[in-house]
Protein backbone atom coordinates (compact mmCIF):
# COMPACT_ATOMS: atom_id res chain seq x y z
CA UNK A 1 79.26 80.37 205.73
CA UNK A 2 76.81 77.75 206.36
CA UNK A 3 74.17 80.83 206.29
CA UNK A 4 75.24 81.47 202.93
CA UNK A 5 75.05 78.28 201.79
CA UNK A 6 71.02 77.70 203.06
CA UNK A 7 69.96 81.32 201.59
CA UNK A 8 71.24 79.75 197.89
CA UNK A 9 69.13 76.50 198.10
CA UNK A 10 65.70 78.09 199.24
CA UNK A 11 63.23 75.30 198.55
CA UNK A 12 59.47 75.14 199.02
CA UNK A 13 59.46 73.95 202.52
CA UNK A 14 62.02 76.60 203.62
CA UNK A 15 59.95 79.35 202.03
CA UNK A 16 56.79 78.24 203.89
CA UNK A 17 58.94 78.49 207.31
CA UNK A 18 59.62 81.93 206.76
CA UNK A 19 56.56 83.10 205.45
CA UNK A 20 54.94 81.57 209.03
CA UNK A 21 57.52 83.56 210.76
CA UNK A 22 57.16 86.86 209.05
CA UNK A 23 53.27 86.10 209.76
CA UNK A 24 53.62 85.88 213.30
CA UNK A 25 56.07 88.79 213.49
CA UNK A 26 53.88 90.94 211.94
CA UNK A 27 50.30 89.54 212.15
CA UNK A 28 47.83 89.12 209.62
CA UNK A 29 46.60 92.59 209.59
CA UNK A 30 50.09 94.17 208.38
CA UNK A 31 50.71 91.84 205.87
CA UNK A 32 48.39 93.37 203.36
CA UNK A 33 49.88 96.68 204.11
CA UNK A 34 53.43 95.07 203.89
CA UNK A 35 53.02 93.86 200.43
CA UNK A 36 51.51 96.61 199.14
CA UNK A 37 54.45 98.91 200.16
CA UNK A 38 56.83 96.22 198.66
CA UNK A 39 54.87 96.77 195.16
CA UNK A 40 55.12 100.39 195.35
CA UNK A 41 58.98 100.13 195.95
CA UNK A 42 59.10 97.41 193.35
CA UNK A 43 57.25 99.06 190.58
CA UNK A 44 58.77 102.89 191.26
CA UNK A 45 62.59 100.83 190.96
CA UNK A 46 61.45 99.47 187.43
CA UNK A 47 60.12 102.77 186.27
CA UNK A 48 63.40 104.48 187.49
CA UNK A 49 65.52 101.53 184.82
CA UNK A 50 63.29 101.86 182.70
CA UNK A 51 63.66 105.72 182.16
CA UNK A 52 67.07 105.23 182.95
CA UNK A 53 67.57 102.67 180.55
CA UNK A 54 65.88 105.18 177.96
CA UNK A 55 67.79 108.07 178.71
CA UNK A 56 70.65 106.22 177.78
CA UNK A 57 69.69 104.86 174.54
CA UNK A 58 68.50 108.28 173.70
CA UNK A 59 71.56 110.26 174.55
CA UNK A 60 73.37 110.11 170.90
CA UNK A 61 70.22 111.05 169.45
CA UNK A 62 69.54 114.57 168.75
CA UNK A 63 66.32 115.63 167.01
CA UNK A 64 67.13 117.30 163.60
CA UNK A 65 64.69 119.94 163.98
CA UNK A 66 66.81 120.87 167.20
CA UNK A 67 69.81 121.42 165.62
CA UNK A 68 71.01 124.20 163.90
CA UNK A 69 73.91 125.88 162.90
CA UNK A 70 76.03 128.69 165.71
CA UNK A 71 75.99 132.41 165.13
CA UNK A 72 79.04 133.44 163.56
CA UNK A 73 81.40 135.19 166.71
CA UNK A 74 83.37 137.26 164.50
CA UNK A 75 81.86 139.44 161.64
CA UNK A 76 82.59 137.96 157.86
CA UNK A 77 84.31 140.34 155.75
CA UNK A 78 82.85 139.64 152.05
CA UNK A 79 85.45 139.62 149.40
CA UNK A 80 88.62 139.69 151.47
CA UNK A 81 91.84 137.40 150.37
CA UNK A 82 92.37 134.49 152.10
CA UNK A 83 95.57 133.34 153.68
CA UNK A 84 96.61 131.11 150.69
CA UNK A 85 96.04 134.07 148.48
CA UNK A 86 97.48 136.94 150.03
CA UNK A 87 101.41 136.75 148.94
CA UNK A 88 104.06 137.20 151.77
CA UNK A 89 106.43 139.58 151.94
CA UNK A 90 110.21 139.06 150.78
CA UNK A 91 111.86 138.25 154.22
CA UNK A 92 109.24 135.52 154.87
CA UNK A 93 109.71 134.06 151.39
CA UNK A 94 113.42 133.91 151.88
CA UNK A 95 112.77 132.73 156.17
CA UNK A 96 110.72 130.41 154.92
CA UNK A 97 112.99 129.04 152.08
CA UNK A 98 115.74 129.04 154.76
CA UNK A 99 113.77 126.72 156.67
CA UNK A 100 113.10 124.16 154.43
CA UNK A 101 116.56 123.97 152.88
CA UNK A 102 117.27 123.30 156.93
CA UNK A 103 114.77 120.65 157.13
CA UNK A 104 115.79 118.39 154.09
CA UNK A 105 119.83 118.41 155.33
């Protein structure tokens, strides 16, 4: 817990303590080649958010030019009678009659 605790208040002295032990860990010749692979790592995470960040404020945005309207699936028949206009036969008239009569008691 006490760990914890010290790895919050990291002050100037503390940092130069570690940075004297990661030098004589590693020596002066890797450190160079340490840092530089921490940039790489560094800058390929921001470009990742960043074109991940982008990806999502583009996702509700379609181009217009893009969009256009689907093939019909079923062939259009020019002329024909909708269902409103065609009438219905005398049994439905009188089913349907029935039924709302049934509805409204």
């Amino acid at each position: 817990m006490d760990l914890l605790a010290f790895l919050g208040n990291i002050g100037g002295q503390e940092l130069i303590v570690i940075l004297l032990i990661i030098l004589l860990l590693f020596g002066a010749k890797k450190l160079p080649e340490l840092a530089k692979g921490m940039g790489k790592a560094v800058r390929e995470f921001q470009n990742a958010k960043d074109e991940f960040s982008d990806e999502l404020h583009n996702a509700g945005k379609t181009p217009d030019k893009d969009v256009r309207q689907a093939d019909a699936t079923v062939p259009r028949i020019d002329h024909a009678a909708t269902a409103r206009e065609v009438p219905l036969p005398a049994d439905e008239r009188a089913r349907t009659a029935d039924e709302r009569t049934s509805r409204e008691v």
